[in-house]
PDB file of N, CA and C in Angstrom:
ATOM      1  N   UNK A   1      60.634  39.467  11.168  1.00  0.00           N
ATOM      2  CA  UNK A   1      59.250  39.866  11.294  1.00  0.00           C
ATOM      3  C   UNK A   1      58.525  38.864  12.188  1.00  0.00           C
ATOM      4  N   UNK A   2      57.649  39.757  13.027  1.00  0.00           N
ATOM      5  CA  UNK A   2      56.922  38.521  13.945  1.00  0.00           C
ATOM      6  C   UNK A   2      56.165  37.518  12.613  1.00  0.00           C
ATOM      7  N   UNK A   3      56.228  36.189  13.297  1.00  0.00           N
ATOM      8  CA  UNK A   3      55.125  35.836  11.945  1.00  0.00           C
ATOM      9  C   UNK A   3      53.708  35.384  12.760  1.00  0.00           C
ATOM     10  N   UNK A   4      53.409  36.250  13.525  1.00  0.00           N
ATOM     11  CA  UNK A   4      52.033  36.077  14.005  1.00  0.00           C
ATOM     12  C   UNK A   4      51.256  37.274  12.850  1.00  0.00           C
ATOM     13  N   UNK A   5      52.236  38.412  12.226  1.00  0.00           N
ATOM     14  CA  UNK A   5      51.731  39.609  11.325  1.00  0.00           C
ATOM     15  C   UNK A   5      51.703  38.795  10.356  1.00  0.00           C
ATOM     16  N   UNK A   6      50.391  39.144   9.704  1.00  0.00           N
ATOM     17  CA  UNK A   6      49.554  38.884   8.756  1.00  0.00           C
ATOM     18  C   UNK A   6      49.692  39.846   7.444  1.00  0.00           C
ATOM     19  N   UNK A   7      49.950  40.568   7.076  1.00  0.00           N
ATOM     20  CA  UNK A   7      50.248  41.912   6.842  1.00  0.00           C
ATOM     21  C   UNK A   7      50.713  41.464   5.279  1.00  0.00           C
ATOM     22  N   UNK A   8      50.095  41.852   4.303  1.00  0.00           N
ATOM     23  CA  UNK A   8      50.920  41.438   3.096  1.00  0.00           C
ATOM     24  C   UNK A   8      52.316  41.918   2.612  1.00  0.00           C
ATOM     25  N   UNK A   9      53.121  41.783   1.917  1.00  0.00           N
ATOM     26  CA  UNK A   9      54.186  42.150   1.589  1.00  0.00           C
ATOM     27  C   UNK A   9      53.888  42.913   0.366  1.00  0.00           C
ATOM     28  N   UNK A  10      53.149  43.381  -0.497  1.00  0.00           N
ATOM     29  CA  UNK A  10      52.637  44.835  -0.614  1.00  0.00           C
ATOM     30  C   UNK A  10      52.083  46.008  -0.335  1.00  0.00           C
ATOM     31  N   UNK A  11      51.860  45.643   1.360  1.00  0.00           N
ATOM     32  CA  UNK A  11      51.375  46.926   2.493  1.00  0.00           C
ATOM     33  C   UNK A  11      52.175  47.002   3.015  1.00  0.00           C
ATOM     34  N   UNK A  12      53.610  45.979   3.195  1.00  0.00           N
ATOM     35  CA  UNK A  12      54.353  46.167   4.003  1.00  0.00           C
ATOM     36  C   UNK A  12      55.104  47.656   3.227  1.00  0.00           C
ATOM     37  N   UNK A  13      55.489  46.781   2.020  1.00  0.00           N
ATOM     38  CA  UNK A  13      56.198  47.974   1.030  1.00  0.00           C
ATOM     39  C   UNK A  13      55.843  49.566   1.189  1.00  0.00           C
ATOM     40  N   UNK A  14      54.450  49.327   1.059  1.00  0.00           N
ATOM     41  CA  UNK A  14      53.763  50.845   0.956  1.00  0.00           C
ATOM     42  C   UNK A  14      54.193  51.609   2.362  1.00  0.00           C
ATOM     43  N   UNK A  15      53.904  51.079   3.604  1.00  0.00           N
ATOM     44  CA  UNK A  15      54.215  51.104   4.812  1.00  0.00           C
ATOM     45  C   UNK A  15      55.794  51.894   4.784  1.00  0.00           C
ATOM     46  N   UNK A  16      56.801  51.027   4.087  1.00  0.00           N
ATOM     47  CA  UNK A  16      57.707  51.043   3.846  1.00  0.00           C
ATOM     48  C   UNK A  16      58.124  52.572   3.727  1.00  0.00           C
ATOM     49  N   UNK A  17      57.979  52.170   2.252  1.00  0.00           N
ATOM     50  CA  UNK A  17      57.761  53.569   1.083  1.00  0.00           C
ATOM     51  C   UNK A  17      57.678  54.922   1.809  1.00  0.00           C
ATOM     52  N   UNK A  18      56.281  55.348   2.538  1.00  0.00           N
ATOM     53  CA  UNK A  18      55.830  55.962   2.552  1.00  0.00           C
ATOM     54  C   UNK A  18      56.478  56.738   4.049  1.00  0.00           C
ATOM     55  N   UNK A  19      57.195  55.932   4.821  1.00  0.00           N
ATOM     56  CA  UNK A  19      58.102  55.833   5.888  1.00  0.00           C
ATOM     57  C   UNK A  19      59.319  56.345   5.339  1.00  0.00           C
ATOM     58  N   UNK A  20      59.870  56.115   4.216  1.00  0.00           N
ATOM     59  CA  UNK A  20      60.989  56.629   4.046  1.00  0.00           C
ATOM     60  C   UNK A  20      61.066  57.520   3.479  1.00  0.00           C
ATOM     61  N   UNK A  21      59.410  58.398   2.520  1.00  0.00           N
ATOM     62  CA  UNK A  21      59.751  59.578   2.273  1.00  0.00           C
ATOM     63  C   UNK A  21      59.118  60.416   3.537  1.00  0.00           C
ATOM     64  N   UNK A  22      58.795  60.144   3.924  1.00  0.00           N
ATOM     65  CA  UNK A  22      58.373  61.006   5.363  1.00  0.00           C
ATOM     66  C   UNK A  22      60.395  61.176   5.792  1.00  0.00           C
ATOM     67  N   UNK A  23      61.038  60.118   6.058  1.00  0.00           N
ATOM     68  CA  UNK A  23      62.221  60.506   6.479  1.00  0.00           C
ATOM     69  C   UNK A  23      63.034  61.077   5.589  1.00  0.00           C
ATOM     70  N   UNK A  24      62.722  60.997   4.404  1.00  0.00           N
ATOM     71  CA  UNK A  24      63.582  61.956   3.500  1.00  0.00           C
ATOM     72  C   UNK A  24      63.071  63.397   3.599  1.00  0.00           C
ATOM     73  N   UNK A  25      61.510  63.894   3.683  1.00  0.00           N
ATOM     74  CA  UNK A  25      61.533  65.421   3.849  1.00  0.00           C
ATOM     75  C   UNK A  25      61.886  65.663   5.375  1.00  0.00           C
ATOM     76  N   UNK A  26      62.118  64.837   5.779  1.00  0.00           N
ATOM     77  CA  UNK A  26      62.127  65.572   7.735  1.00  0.00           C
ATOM     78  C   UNK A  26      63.539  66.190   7.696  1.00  0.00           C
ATOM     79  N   UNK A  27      64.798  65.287   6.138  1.00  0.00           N
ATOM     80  CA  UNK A  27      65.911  65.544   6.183  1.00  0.00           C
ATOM     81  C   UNK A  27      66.318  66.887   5.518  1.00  0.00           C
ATOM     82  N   UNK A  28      64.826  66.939   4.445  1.00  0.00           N
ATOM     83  CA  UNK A  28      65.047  68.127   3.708  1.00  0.00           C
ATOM     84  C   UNK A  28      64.784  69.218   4.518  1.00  0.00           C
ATOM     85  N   UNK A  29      63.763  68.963   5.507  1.00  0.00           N
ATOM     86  CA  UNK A  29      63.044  70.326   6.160  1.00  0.00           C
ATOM     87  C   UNK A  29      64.517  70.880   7.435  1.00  0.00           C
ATOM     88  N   UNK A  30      65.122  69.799   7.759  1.00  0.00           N
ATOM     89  CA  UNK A  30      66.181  70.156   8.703  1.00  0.00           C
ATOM     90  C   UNK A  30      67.475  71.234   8.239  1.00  0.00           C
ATOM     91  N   UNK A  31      67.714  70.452   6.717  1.00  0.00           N
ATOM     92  CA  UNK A  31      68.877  71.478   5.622  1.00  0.00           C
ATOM     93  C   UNK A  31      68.320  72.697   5.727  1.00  0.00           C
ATOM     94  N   UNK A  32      67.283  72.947   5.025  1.00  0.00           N
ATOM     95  CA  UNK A  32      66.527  74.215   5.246  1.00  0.00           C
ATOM     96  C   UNK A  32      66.245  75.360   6.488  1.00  0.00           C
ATOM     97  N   UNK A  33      66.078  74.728   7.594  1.00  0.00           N
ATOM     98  CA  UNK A  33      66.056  75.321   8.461  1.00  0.00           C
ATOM     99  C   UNK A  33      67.485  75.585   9.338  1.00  0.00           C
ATOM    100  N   UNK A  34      68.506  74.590   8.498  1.00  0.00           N
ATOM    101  CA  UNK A  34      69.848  75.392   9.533  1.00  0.00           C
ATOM    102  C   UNK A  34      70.282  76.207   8.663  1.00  0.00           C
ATOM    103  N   UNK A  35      69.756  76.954   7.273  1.00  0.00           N
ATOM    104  CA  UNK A  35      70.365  77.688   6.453  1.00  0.00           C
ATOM    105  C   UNK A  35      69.796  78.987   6.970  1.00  0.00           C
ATOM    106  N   UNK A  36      68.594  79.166   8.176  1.00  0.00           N
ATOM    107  CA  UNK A  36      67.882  80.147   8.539  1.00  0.00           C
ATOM    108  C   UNK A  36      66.866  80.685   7.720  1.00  0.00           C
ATOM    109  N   UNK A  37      66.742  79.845   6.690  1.00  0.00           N
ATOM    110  CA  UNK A  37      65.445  79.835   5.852  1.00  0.00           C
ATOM    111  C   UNK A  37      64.275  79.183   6.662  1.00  0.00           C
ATOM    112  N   UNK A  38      62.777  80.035   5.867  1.00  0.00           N
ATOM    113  CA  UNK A  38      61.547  79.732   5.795  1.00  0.00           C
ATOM    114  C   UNK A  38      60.994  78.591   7.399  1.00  0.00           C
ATOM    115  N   UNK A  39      61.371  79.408   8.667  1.00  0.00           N
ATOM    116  CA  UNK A  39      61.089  78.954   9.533  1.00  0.00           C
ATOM    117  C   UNK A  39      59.406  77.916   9.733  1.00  0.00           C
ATOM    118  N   UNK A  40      58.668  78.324   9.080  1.00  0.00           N
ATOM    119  CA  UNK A  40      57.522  77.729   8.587  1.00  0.00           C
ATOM    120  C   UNK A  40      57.821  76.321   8.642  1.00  0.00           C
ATOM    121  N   UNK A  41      58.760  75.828   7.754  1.00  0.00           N
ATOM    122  CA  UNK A  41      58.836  74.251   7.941  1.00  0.00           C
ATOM    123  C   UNK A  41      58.581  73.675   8.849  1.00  0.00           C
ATOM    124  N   UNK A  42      59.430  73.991  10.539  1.00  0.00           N
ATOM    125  CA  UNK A  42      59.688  73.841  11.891  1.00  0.00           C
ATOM    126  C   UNK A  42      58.019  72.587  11.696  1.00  0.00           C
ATOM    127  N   UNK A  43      56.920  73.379  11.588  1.00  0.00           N
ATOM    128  CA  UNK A  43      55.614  72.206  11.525  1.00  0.00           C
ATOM    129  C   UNK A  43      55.427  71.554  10.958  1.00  0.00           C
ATOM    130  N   UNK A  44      55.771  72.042   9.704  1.00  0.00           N
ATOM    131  CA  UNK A  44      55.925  70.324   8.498  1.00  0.00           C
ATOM    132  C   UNK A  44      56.724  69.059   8.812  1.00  0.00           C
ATOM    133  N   UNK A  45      58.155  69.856   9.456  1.00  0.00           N
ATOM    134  CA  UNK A  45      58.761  68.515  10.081  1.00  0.00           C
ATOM    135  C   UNK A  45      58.066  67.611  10.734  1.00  0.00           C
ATOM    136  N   UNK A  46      57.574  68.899  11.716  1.00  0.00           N
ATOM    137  CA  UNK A  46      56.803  67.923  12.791  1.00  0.00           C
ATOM    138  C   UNK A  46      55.481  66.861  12.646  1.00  0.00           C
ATOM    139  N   UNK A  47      55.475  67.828  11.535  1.00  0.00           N
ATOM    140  CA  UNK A  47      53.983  66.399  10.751  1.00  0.00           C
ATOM    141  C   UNK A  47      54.722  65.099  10.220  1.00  0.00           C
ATOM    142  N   UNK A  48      55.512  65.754   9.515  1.00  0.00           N
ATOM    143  CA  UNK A  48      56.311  64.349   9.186  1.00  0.00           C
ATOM    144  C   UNK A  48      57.107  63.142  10.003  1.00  0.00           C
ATOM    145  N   UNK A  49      57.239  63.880  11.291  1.00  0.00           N
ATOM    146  CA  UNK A  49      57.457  63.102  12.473  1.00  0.00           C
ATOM    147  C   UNK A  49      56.561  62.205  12.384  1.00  0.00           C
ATOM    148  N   UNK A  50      55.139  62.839  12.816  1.00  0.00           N
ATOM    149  CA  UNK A  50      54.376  62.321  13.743  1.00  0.00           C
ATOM    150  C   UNK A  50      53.628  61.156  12.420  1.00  0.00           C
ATOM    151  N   UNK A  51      53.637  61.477  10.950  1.00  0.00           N
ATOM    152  CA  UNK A  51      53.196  60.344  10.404  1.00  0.00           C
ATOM    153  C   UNK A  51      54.304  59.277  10.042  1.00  0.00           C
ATOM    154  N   UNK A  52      55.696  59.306  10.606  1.00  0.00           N
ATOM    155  CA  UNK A  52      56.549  58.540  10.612  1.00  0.00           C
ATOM    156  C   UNK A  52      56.471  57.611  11.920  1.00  0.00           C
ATOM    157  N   UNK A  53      55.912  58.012  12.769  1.00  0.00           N
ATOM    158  CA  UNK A  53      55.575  57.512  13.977  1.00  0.00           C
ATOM    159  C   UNK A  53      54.836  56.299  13.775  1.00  0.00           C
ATOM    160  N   UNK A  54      53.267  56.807  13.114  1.00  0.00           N
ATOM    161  CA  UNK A  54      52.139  56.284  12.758  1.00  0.00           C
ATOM    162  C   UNK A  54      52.717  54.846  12.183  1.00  0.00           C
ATOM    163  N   UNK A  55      53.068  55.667  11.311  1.00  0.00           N
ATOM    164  CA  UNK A  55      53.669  54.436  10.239  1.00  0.00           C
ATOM    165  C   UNK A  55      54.743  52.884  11.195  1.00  0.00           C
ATOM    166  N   UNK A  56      55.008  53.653  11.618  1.00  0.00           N
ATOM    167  CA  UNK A  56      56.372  52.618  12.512  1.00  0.00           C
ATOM    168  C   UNK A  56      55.300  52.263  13.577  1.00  0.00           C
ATOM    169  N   UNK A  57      54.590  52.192  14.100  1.00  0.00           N
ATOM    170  CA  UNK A  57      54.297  51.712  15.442  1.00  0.00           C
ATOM    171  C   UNK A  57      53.002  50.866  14.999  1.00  0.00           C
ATOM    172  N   UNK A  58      52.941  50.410  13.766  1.00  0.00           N
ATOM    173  CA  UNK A  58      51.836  49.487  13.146  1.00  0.00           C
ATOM    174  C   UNK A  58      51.940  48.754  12.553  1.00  0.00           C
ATOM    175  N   UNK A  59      51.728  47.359  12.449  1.00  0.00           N
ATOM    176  CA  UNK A  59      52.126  46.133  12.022  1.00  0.00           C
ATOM    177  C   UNK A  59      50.691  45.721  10.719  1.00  0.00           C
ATOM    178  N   UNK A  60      49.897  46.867  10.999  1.00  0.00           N
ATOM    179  CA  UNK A  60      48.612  46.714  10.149  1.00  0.00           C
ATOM    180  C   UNK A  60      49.384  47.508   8.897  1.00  0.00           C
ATOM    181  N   UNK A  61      48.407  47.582   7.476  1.00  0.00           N
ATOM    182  CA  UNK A  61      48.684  48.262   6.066  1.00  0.00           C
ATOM    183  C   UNK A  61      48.230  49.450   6.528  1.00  0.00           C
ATOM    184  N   UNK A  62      49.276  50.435   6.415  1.00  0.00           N
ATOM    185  CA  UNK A  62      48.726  52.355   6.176  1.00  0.00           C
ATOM    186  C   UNK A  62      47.097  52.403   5.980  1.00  0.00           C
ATOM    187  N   UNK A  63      46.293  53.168   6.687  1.00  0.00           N
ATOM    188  CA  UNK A  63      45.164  53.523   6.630  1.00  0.00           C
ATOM    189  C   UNK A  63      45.225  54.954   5.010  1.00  0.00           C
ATOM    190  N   UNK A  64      43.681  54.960   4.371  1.00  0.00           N
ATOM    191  CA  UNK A  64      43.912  56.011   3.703  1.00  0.00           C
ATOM    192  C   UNK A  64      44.068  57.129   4.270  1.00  0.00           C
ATOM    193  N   UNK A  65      43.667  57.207   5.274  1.00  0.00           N
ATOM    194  CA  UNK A  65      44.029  58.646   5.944  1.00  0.00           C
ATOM    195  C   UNK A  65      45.639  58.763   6.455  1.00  0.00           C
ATOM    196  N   UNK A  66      46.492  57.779   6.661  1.00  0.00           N
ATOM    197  CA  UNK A  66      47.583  57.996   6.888  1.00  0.00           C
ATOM    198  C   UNK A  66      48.641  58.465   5.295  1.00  0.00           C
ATOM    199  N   UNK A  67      48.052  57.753   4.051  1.00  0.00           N
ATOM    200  CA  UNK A  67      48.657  57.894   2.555  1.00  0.00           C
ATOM    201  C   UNK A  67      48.097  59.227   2.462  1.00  0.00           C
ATOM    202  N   UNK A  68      46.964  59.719   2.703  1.00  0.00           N
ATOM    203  CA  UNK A  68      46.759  60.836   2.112  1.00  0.00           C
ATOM    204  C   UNK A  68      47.312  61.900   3.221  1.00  0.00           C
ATOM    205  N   UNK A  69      47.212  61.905   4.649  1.00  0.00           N
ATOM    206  CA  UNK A  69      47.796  62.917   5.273  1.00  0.00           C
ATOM    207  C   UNK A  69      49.559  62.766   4.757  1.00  0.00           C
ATOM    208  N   UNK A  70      50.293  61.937   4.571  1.00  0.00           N
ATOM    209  CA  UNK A  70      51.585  62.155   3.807  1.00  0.00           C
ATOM    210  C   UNK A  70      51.548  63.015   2.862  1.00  0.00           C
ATOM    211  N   UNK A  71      50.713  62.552   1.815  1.00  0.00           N
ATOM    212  CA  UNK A  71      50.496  63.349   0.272  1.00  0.00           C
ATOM    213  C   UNK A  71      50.248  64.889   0.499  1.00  0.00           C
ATOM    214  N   UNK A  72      49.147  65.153   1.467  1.00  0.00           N
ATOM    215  CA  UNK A  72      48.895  66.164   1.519  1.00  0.00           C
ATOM    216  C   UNK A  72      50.506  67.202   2.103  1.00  0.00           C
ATOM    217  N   UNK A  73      50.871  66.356   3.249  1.00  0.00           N
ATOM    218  CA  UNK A  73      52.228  67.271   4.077  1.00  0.00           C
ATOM    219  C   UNK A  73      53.207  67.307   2.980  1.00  0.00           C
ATOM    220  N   UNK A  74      53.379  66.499   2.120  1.00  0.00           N
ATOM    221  CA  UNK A  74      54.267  66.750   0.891  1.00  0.00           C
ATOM    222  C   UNK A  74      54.120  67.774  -0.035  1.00  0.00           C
ATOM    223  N   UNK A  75      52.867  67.562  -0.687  1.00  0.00           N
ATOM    224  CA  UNK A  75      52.333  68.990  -0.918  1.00  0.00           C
ATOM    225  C   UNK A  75      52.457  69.920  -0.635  1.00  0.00           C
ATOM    226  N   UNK A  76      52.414  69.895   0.656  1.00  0.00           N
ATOM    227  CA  UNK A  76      52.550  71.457   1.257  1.00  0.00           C
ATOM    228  C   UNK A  76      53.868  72.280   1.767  1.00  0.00           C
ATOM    229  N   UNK A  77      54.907  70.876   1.829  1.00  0.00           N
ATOM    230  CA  UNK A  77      56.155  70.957   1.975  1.00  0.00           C
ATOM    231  C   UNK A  77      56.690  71.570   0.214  1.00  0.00           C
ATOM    232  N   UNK A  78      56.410  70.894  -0.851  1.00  0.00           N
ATOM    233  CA  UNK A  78      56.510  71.315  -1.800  1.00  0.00           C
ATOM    234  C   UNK A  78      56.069  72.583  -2.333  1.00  0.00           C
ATOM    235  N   UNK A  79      54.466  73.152  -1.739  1.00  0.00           N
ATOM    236  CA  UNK A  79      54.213  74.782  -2.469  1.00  0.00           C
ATOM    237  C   UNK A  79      55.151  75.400  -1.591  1.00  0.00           C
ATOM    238  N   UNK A  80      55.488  75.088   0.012  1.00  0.00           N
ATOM    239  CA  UNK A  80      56.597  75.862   0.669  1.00  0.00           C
ATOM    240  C   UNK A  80      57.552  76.440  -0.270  1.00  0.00           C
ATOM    241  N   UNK A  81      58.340  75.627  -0.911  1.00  0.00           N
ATOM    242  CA  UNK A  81      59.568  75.526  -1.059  1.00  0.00           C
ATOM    243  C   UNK A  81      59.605  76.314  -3.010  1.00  0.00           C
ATOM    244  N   UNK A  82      58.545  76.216  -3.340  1.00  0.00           N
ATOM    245  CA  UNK A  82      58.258  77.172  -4.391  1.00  0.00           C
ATOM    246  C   UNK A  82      57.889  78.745  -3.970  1.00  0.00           C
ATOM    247  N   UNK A  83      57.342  79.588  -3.024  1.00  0.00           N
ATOM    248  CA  UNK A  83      57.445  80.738  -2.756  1.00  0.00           C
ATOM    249  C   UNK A  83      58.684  81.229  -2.593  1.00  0.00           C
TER     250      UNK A  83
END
């Protein structure tokens, strides 16, 4: 880690965390879509990309808008997958 980052090692975690379930549904949304199921996902992935991005390209603690846009794409990855 650079140690010019300031960054606590309980934002790092969260940072962490929240990075690796973003990469765990991008893995779920991929299974799903090579089974030719619920093409819909195709954008959830892509959200989950793009807040995996977020997450990785910041040395600062997750903003609330970055924890809650996760929560929310999870959510919605989840009522998906219940219809």
């Amino acid at each position: 880690m650079d140690p010019r980052v300031k960054t606590s090692a309980s934002d790092l975690k969260v940072q962490h965390d929240l990075s690796v379930s973003c990469y765990n549904y991008i893995k779920k949304c991929k299974e799903v879509l090579k089974s030719g199921e619920n093409a819909g996902l195709s954008k959830l992935m892509n959200s989950f990309s793009a807040l995996q991005n977020i997450l990785h390209d910041s040395d600062l603690p997750p903003t609330t808008q970055t924890i809650k846009a996760v929560s929310e794409t999870v959510a919605a990855y989840e009522a998906m997958m219940k219809k």
